[in-house]
Protein backbone atom coordinates (compact mmCIF):
# COMPACT_ATOMS: atom_id res chain seq x y z
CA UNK A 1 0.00 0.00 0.00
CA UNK A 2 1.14 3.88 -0.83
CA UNK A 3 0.44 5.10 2.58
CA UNK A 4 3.25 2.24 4.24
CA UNK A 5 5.97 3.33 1.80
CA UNK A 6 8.86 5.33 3.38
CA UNK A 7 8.20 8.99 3.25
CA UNK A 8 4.73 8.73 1.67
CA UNK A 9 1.54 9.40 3.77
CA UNK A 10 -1.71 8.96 3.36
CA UNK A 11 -2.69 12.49 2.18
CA UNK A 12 0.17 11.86 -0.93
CA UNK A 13 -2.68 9.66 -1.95
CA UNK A 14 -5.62 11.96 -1.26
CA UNK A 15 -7.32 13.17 -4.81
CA UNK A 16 -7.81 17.04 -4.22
CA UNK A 17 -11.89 17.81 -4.82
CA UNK A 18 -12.50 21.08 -6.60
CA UNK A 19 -15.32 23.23 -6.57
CA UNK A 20 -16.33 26.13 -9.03
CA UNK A 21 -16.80 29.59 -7.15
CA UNK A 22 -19.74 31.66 -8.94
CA UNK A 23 -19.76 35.55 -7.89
CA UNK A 24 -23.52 36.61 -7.16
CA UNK A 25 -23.74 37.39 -10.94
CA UNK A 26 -23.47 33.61 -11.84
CA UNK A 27 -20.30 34.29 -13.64
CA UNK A 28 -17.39 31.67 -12.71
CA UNK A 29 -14.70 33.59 -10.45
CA UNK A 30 -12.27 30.43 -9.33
CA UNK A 31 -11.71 26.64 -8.96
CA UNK A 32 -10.94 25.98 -5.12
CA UNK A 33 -10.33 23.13 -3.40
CA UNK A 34 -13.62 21.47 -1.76
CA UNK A 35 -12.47 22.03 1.58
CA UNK A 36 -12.39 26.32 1.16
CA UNK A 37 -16.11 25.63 -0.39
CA UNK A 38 -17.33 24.33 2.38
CA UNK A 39 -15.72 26.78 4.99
CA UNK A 40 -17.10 29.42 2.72
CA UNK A 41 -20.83 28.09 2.87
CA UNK A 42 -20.30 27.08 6.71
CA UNK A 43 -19.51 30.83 7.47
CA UNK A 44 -22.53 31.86 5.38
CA UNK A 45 -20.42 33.65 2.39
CA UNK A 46 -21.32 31.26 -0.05
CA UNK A 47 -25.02 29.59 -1.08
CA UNK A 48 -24.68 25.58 -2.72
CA UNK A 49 -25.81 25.62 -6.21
CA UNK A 50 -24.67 21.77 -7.29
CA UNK A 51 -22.96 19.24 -4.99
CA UNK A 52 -21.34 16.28 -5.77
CA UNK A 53 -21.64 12.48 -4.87
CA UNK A 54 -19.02 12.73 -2.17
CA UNK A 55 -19.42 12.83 1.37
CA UNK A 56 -16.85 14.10 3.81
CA UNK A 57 -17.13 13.06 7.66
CA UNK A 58 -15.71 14.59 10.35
CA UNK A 59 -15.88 13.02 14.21
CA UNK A 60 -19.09 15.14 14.71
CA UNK A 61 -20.62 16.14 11.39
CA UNK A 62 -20.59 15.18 7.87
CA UNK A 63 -20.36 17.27 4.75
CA UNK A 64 -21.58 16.82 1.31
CA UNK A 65 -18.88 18.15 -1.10
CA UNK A 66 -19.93 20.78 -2.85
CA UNK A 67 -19.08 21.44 -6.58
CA UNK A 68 -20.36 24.61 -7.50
CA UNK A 69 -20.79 27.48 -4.85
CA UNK A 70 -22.22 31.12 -5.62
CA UNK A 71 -21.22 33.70 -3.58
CA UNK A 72 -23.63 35.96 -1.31
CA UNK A 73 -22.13 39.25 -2.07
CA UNK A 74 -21.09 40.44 -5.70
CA UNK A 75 -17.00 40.25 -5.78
CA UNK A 76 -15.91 42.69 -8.34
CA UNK A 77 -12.91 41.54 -10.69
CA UNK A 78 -11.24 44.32 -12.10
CA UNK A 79 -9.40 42.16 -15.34
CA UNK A 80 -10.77 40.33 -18.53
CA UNK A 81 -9.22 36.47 -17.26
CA UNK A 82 -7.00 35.29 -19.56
CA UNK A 83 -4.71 32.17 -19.28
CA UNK A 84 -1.37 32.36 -19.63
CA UNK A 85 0.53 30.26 -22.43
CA UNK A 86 1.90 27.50 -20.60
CA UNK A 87 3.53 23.83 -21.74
CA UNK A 88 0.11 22.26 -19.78
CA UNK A 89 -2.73 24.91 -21.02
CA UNK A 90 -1.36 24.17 -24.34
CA UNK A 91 -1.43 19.85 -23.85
CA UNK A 92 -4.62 20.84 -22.46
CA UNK A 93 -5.92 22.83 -25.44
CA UNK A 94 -4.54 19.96 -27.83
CA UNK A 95 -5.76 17.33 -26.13
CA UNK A 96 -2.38 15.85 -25.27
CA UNK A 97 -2.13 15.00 -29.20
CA UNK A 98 0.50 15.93 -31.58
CA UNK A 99 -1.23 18.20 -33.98
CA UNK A 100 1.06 16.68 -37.03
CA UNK A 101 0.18 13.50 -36.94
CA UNK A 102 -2.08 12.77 -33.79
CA UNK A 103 0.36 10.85 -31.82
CA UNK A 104 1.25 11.56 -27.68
CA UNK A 105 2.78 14.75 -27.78
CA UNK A 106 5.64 15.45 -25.81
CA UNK A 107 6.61 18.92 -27.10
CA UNK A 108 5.38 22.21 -27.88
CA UNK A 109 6.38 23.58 -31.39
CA UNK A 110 5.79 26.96 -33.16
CA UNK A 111 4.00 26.65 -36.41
CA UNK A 112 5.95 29.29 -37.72
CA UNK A 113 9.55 29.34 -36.22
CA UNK A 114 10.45 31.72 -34.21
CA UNK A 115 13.80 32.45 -36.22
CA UNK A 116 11.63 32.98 -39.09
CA UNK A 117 9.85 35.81 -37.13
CA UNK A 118 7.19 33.45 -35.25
CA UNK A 119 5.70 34.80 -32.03
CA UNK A 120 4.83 33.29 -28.95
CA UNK A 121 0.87 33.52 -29.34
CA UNK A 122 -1.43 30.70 -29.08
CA UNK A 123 -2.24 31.36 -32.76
CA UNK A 124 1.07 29.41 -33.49
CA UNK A 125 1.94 27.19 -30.41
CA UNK A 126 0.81 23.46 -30.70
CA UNK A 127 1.74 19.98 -28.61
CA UNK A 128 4.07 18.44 -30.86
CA UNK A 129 5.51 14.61 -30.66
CA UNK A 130 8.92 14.05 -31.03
CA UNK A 131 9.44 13.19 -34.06
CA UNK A 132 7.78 15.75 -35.56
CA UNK A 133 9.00 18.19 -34.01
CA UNK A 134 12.54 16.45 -34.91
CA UNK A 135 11.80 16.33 -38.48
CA UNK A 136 9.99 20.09 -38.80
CA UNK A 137 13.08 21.86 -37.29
CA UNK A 138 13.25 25.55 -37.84
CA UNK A 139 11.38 24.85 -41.08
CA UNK A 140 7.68 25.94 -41.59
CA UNK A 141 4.93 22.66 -41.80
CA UNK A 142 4.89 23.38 -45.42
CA UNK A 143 8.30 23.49 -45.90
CA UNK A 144 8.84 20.31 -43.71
CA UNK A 145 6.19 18.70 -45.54
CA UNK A 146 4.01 18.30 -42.33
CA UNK A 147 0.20 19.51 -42.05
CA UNK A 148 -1.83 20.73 -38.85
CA UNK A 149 -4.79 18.33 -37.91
CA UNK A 150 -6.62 21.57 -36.20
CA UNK A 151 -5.54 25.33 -36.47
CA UNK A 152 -4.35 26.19 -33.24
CA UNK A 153 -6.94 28.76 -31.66
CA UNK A 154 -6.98 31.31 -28.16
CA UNK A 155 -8.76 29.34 -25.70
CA UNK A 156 -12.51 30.63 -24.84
CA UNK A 157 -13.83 32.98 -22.77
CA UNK A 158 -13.69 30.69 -19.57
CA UNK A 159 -11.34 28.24 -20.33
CA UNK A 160 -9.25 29.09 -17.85
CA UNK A 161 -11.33 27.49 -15.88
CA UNK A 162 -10.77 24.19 -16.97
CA UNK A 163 -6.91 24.74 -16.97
CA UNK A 164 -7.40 25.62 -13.44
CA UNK A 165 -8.99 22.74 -12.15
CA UNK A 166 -6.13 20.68 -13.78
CA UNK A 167 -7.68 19.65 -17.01
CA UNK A 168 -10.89 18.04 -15.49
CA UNK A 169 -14.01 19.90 -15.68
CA UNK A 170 -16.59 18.56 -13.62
CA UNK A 171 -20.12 17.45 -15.20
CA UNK A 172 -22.12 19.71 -13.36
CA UNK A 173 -20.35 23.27 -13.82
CA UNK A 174 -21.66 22.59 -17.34
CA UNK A 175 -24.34 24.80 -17.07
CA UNK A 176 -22.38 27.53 -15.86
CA UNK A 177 -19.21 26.95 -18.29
CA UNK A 178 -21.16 24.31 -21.00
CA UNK A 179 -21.96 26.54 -23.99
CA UNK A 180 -18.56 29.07 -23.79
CA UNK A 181 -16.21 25.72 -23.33
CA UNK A 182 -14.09 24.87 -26.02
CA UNK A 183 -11.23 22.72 -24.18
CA UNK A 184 -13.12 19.09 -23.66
CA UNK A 185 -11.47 16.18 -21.47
């Protein structure tokens, strides 16, 4: 068992629960962990809109995990959310799948090179295996003879929400996230 190797407890094992937080204007505001959801409705901050099939107990009480909680009171956020270009928001985005030839992908690759002038957008990052990216180089796909299975695209308006739950989005913040969703697990 994990928990009776050395230097590995039981909570290195634990699966971290997360919960969408809704502001008052139904709009998603963050992905916590379970555990600040349910502090926030236990001190009355926070109203349950869709729980999940878990049940937490304690010595004295016993929980049902939330997954999504709307706030009481409007928070205002003063930024348009955006998420950052990363190595895992772009595996994320391409579904873990080199976008040459559909393999795993292991790397990211700019479409257009950036010694050729190629920026660092998400117009021209993709997941790349490695031997594609091997055999495209600093070359273009044309000029490597290579073809993109899907344009690479600027995630969606709250995408970042996926990214921020760690790539899984769960079932029930569909209605919430559904329609405006464009990065799938």
């Amino acid at each position: 068992m994990v928990g009776d190797l050395p230097g590995i407890g039981w909570y290195a094992c634990a699966i971290v629960v997360r919960t969408l937080v809704l502001n008052a204007s139904n709009e998603p505001l963050s992905v916590v962990a379970a555990r600040r959801a349910i502090v926030l409705l236990y001190r009355e901050r926070a109203d349950l809109d869709a729980r999940s099939n878990r049940v937490w107990h304690a010595e004295s009480a016993s929980f049902a995990v939330p997954s999504v909680v709307r706030l009481r009171r409007y928070v205002p956020v003063p930024y348009k959310r955006s998420i950052p270009i990363s190595r895992r928001a772009i595996f994320l985005r391409d579904d873990h799948r080199c976008q040459y030839c559909g393999r795993r992908a292991e790397n990211i690759d700019h479409v257009i090179p950036k010694v050729q002038g190629g920026e660092h957008i998400w117009e021209n990052v993709v997941a790349s295996c490695q031997r594609c990216n091997s055999r495209k180089g600093g070359r273009t796909p044309l000029q490597a003879g290579l073809t993109l299975i899907r344009t690479p695209v600027r995630p969606g308006r709250f995408d970042w929400v996926y990214v921020a739950a760690g790539g899984y989005a769960d079932g029930t913040w569909q209605p919430f996230i559904g329609s405006q969703l464009t990065v799938h697990s």
